[in-house]
C-alpha atoms as a PDB file:
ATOM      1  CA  UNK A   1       0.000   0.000   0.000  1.00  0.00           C
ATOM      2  CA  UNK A   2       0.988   3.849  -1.015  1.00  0.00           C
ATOM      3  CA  UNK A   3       1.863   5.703   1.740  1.00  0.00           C
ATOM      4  CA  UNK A   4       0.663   9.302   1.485  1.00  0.00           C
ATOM      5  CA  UNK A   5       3.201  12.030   2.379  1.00  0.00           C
ATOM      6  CA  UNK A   6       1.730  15.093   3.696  1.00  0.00           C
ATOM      7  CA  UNK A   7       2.574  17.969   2.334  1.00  0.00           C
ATOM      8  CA  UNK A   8       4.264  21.113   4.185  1.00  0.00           C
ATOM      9  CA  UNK A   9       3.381  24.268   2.927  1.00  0.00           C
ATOM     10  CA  UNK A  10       5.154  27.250   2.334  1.00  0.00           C
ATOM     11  CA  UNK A  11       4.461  29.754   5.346  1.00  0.00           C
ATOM     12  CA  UNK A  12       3.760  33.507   5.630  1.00  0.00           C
ATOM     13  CA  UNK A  13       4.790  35.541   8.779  1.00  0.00           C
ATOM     14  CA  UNK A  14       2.568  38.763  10.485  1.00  0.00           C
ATOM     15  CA  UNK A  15       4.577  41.546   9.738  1.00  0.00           C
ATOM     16  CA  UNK A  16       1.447  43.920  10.244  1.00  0.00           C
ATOM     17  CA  UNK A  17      -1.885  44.261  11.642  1.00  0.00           C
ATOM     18  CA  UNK A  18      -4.362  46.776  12.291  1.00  0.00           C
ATOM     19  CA  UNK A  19      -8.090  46.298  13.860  1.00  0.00           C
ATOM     20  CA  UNK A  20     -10.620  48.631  12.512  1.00  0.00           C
ATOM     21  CA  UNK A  21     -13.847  47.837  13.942  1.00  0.00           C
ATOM     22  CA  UNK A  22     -14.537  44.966  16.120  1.00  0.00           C
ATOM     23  CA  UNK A  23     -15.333  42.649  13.491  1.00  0.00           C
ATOM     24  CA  UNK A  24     -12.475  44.190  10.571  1.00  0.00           C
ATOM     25  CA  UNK A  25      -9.183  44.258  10.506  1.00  0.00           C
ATOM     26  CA  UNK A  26      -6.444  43.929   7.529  1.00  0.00           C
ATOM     27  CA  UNK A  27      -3.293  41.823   8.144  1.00  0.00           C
ATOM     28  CA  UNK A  28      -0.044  42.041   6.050  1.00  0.00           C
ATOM     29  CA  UNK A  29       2.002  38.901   5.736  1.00  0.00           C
ATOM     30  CA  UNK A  30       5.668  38.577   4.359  1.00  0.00           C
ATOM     31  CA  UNK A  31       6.001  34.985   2.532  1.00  0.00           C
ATOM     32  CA  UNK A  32       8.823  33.064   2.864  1.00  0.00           C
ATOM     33  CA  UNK A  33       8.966  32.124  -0.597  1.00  0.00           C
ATOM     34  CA  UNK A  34       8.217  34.287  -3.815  1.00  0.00           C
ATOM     35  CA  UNK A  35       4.173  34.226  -4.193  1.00  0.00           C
ATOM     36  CA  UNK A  36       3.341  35.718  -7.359  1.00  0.00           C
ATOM     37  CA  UNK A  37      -0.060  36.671  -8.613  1.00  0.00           C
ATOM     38  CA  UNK A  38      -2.045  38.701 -10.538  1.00  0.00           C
ATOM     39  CA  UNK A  39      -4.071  41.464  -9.196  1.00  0.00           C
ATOM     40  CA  UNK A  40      -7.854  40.437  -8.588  1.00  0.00           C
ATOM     41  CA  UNK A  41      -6.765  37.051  -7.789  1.00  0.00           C
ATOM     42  CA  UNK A  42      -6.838  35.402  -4.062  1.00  0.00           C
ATOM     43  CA  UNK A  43      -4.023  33.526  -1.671  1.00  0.00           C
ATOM     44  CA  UNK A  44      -5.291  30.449   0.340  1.00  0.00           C
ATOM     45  CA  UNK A  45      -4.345  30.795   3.890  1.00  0.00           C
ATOM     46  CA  UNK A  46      -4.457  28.472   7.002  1.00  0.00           C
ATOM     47  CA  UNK A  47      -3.837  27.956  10.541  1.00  0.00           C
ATOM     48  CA  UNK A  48      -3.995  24.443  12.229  1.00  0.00           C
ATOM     49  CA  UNK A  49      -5.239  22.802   9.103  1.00  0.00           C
ATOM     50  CA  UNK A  50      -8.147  25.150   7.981  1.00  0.00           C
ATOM     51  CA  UNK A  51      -7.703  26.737   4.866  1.00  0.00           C
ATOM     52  CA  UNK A  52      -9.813  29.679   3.398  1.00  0.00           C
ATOM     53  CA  UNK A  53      -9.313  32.113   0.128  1.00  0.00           C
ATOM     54  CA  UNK A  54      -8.797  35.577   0.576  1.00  0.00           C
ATOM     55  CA  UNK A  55      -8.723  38.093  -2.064  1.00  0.00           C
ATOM     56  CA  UNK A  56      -5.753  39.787  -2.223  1.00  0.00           C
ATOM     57  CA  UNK A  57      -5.482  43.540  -1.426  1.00  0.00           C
ATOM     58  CA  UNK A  58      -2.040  44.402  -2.192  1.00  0.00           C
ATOM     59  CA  UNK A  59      -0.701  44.836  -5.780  1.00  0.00           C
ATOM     60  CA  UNK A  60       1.986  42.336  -7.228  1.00  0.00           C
ATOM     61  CA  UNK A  61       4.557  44.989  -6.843  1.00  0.00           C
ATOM     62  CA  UNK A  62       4.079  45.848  -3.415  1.00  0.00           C
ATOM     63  CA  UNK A  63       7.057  43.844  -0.781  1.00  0.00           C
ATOM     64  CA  UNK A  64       4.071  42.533   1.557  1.00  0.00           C
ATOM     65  CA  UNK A  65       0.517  40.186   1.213  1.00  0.00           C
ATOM     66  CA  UNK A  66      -2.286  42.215   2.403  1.00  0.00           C
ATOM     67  CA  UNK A  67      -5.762  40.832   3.248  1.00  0.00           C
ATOM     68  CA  UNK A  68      -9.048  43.031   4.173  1.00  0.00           C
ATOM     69  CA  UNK A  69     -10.552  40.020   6.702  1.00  0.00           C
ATOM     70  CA  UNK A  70     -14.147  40.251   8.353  1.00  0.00           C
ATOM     71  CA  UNK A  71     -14.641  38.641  11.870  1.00  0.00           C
ATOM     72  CA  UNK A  72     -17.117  35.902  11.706  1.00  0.00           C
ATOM     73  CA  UNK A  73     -17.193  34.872  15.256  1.00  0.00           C
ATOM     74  CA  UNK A  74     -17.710  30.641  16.390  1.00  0.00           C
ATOM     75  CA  UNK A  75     -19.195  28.418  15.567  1.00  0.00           C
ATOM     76  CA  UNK A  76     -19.946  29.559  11.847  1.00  0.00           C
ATOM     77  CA  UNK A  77     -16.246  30.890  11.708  1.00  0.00           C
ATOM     78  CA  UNK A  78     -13.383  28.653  11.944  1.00  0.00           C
ATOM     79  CA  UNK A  79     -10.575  30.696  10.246  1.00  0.00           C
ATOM     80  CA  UNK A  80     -11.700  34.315  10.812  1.00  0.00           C
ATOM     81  CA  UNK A  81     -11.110  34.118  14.706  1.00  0.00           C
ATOM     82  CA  UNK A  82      -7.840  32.428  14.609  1.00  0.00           C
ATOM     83  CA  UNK A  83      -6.820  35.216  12.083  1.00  0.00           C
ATOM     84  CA  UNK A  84      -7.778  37.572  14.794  1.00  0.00           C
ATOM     85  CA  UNK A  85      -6.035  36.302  17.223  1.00  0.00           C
ATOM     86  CA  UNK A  86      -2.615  36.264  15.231  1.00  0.00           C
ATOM     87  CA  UNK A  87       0.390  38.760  16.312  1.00  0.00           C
ATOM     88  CA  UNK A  88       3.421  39.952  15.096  1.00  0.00           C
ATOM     89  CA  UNK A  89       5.838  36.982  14.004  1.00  0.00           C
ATOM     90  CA  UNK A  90       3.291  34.521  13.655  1.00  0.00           C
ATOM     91  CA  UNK A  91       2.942  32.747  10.531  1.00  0.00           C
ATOM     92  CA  UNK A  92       0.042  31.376   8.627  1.00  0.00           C
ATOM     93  CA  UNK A  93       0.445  28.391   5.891  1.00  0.00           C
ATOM     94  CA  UNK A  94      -0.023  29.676   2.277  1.00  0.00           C
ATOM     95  CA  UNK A  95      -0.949  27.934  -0.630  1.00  0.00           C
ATOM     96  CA  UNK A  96       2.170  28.365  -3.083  1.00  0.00           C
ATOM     97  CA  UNK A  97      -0.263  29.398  -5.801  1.00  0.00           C
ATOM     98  CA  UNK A  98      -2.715  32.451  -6.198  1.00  0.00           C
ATOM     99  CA  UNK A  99      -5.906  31.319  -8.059  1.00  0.00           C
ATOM    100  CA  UNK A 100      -8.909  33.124  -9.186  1.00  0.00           C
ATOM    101  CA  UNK A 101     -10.489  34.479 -12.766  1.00  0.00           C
ATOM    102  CA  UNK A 102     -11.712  37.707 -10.958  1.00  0.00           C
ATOM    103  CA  UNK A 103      -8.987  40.072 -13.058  1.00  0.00           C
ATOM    104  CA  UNK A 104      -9.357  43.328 -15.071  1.00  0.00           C
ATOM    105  CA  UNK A 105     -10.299  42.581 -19.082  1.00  0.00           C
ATOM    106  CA  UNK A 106      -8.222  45.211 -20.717  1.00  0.00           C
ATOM    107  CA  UNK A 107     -10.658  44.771 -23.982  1.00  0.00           C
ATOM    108  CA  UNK A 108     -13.328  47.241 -22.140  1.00  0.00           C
ATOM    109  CA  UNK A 109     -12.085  50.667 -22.021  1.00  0.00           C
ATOM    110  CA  UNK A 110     -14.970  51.194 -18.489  1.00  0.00           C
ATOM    111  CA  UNK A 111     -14.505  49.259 -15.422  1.00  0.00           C
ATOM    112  CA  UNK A 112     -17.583  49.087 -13.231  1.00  0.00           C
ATOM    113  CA  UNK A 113     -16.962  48.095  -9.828  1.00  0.00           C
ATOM    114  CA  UNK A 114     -19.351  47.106  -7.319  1.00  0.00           C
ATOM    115  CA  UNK A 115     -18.106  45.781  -3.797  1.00  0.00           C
ATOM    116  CA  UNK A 116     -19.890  45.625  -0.046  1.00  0.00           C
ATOM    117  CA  UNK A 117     -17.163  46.289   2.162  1.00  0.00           C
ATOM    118  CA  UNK A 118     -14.210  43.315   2.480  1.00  0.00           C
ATOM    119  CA  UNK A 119     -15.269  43.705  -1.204  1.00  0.00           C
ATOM    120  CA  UNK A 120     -13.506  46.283  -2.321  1.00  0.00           C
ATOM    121  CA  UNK A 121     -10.090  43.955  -1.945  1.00  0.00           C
ATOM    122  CA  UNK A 122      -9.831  42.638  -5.532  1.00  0.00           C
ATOM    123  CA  UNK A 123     -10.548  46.069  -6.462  1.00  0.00           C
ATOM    124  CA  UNK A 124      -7.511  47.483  -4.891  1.00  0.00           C
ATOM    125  CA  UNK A 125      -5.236  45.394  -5.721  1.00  0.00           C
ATOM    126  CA  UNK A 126      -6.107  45.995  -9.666  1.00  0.00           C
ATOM    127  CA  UNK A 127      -6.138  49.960  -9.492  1.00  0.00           C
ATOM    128  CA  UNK A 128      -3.015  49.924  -7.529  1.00  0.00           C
ATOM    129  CA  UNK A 129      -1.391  47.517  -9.629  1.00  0.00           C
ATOM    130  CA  UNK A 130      -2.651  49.616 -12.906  1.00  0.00           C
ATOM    131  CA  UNK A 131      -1.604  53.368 -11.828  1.00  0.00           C
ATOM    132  CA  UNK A 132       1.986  51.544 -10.728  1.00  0.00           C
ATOM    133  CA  UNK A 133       2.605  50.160 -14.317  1.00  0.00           C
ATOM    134  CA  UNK A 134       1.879  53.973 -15.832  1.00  0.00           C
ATOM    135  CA  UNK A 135      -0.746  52.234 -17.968  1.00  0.00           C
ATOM    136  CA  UNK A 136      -3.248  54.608 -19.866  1.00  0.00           C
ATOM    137  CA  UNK A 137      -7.034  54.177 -21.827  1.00  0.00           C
ATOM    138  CA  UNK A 138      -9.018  52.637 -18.762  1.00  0.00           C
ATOM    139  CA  UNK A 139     -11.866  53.854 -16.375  1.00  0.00           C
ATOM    140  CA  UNK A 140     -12.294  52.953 -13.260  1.00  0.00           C
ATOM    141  CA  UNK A 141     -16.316  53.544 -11.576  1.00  0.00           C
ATOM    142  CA  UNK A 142     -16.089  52.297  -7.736  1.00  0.00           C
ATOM    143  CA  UNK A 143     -19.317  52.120  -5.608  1.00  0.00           C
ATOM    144  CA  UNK A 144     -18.869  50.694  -2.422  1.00  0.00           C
ATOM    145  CA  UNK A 145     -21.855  50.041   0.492  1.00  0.00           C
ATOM    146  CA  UNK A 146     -21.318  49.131   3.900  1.00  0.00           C
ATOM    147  CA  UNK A 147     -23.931  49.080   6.871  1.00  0.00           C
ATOM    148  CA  UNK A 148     -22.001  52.094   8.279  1.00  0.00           C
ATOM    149  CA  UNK A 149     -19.186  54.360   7.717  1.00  0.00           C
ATOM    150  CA  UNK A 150     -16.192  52.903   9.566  1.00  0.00           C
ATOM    151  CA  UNK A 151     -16.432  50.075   7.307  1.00  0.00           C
ATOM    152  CA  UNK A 152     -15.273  52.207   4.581  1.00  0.00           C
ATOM    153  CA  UNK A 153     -11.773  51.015   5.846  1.00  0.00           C
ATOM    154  CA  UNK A 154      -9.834  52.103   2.646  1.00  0.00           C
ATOM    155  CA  UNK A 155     -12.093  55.034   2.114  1.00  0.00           C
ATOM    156  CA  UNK A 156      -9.355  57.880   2.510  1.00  0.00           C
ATOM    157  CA  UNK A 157      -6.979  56.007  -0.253  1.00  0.00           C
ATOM    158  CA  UNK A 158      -9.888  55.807  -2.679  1.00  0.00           C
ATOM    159  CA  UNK A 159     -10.906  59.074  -2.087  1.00  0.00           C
ATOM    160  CA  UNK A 160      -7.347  60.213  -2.566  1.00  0.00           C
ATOM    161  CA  UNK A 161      -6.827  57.993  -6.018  1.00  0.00           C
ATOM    162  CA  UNK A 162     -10.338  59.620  -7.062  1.00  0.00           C
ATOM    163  CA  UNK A 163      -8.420  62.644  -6.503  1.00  0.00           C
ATOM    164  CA  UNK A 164      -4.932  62.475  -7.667  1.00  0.00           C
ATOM    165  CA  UNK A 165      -6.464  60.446 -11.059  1.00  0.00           C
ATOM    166  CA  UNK A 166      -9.743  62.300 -11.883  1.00  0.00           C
ATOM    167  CA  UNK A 167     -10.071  61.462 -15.303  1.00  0.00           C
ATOM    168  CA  UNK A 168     -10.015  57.601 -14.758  1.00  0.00           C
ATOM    169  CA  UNK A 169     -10.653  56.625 -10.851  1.00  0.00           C
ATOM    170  CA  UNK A 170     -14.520  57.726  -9.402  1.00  0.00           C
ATOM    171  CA  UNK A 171     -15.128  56.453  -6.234  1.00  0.00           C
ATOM    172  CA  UNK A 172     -18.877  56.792  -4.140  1.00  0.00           C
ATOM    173  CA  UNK A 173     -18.980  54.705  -1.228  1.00  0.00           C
ATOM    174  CA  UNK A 174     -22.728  54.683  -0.094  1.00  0.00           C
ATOM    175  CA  UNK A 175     -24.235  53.127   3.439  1.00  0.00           C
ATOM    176  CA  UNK A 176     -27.430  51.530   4.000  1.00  0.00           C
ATOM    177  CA  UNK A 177     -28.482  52.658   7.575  1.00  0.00           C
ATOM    178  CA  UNK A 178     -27.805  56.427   7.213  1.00  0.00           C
ATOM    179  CA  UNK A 179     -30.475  57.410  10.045  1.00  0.00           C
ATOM    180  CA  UNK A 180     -28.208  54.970  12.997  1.00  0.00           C
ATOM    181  CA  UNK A 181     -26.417  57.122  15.466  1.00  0.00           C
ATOM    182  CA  UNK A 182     -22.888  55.492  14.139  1.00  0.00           C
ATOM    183  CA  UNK A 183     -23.543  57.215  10.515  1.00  0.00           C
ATOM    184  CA  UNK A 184     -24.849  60.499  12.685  1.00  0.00           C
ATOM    185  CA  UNK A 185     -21.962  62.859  10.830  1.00  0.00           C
ATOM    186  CA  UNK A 186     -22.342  60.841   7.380  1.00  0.00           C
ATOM    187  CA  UNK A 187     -23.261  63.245   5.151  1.00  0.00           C
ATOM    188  CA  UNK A 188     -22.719  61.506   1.468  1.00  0.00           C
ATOM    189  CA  UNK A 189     -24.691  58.710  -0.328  1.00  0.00           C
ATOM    190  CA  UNK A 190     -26.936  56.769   0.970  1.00  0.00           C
ATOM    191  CA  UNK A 191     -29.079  53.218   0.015  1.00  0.00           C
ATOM    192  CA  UNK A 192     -27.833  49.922  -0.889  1.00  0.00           C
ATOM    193  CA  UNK A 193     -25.161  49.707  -3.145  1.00  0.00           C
ATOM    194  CA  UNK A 194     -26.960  47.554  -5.543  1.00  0.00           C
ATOM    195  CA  UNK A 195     -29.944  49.594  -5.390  1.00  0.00           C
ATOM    196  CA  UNK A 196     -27.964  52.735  -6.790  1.00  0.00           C
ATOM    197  CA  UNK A 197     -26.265  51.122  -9.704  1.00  0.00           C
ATOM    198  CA  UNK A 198     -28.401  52.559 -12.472  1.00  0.00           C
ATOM    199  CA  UNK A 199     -28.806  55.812 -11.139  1.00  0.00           C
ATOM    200  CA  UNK A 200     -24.996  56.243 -11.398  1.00  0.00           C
ATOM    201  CA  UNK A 201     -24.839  53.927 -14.582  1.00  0.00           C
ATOM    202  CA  UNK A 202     -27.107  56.889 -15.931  1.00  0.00           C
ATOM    203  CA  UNK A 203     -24.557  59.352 -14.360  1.00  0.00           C
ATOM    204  CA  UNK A 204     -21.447  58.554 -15.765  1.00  0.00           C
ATOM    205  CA  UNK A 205     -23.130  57.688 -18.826  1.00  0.00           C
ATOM    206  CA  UNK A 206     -21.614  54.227 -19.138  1.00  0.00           C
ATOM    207  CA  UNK A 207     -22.419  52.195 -22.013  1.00  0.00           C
ATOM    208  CA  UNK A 208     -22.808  47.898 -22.201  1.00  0.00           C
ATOM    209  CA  UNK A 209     -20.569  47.490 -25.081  1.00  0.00           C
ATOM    210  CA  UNK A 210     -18.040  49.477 -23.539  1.00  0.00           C
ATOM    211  CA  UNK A 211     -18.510  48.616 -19.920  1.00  0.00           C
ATOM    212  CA  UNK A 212     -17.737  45.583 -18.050  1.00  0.00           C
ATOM    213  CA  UNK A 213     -19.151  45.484 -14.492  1.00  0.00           C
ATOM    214  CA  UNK A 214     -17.243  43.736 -11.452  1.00  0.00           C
ATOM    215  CA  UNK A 215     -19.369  42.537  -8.354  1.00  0.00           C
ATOM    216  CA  UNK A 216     -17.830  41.150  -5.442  1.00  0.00           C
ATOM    217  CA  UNK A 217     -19.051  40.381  -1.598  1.00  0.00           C
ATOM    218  CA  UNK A 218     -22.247  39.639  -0.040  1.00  0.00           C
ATOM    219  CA  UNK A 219     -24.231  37.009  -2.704  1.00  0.00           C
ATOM    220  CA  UNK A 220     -27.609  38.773  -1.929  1.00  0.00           C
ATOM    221  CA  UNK A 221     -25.887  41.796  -3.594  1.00  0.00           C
ATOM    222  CA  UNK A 222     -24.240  39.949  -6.804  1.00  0.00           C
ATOM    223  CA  UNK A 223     -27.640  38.579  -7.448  1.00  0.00           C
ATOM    224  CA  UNK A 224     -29.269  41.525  -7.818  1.00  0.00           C
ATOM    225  CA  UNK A 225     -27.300  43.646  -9.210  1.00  0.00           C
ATOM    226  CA  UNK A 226     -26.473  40.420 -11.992  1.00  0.00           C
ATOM    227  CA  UNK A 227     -30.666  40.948 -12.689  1.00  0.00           C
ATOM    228  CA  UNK A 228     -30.647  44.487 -12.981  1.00  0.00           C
ATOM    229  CA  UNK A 229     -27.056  45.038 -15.187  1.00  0.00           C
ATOM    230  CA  UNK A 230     -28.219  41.622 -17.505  1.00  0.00           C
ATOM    231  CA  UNK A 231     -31.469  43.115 -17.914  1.00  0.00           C
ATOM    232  CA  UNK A 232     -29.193  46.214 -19.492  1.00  0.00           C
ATOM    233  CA  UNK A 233     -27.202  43.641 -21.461  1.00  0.00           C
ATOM    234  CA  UNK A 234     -24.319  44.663 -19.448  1.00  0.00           C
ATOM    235  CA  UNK A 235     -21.378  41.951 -18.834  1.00  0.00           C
ATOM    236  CA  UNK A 236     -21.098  40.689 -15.468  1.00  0.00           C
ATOM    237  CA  UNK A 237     -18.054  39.026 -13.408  1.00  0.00           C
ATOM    238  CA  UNK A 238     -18.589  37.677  -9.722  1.00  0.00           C
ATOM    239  CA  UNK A 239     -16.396  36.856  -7.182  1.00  0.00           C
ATOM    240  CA  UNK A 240     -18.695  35.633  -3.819  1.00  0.00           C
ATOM    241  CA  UNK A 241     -17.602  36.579  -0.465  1.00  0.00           C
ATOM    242  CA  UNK A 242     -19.470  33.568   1.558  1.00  0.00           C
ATOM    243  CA  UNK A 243     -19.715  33.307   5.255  1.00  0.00           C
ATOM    244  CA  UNK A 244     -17.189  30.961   6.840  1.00  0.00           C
END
């Protein structure tokens, strides 16, 4: 009979970590081996044999792995908790190859992107990855919705792309409980993020045949706003953020 040999996998050491909110925090890993990818994609990572897929914030260039993680507390999360828990110098396993479909199609010159908040990962990675390689002849249309506003975590750096690039990054982060006390100095959009698609489609004026659209997080939101854009004819990629 075969023996099986197990297999050791590469591993990735806390270099940084920062805690948001309760329940979000971003952790940046060093790898002890090259781990290439390309940006959009996602790195599997584990601790004491349980593995999930995270989609990668950080752009190839960039020295460190950076992950957007939501807390989703026992007994539906396994990983997310022992990701909280980790420190500086602690390692995590990582799967030696990035996987994932979810990357920019340079045939459309407009890139619709639609993300509820750990979301917006993929996202960064392939605008940061883009404005580092000087490329040209691409839009980038960023809506963002979160239940309130801390969750806009990497709010100021899209706000400052939007900025610095005004003729190819827009960025509107929008939340959905704008009358809570914890959204009490919120004073920009407001409604679910999939619910405002069209009215900004309309806005910037974005056409199917030129536009491909980008959903990724919560599966209630891909669904719908895969209804409304199809109904428009619009191309849609997905990338599902599940619960653990």
């Amino acid at each position: 009979m075969a023996i099986k040999k197990s297999v050791v996998l590469p591993k990735a050491a806390v270099v940084q970590r920062e805690d948001i909110t309760s329940d979000l925090f971003i952790v940046k890993f060093k790898p002890e081996e090259t781990f290439a990818f390309k940006p959009g994609q996602y790195a599997t990572l584990g601790v004491n044999d349980i593995e999930r897929a995270y989609s990668i914030v950080s752009a190839p260039h960039e020295p460190l792995l950076e992950v957007f993680v939501e807390l989703v507390p026992p007994p539906l999360g396994q990983l997310t908790p022992l990701l909280k828990s980790l420190r500086l110098g602690d390692s995590v396993t990582i799967r030696p190859r990035a996987k994932g479909i979810f990357t920019m199609d340079s045939n459309y010159n407009n890139h619709l992107m639609i993300a509820t908040v750990t979301g917006i990962a993929p996202f960064l990675s392939i605008i940061r990855s883009y404005i580092h390689e000087g490329r040209t002849g691409h839009r980038f249309y960023v809506l963002q919705g979160a239940s309130y506003r801390d969750e806009f975590v990497y709010k100021e750096e899209m706000e400052d792309l939007a900025l610095r690039y005004s003729d190819f990054i827009f960025y509107v982060p929008t939340i959905s409980r704008p009358s809570e006390e914890r959204n009490s100095s919120w004073t920009g959009e407001s409604g679910r993020v999939n619910v405002i698609v069209e009215q900004y489609i309309s806005q910037f004026r974005l056409q199917s045949l030129s536009t491909l659209a980008y959903v990724c997080g919560h599966p209630g939101m891909i669904e719908d706003v895969k209804q409304r854009l199809t109904g428009e004819e619009f191309k849609v990629k997905e990338e599902r953020f599940w619960k653990e």
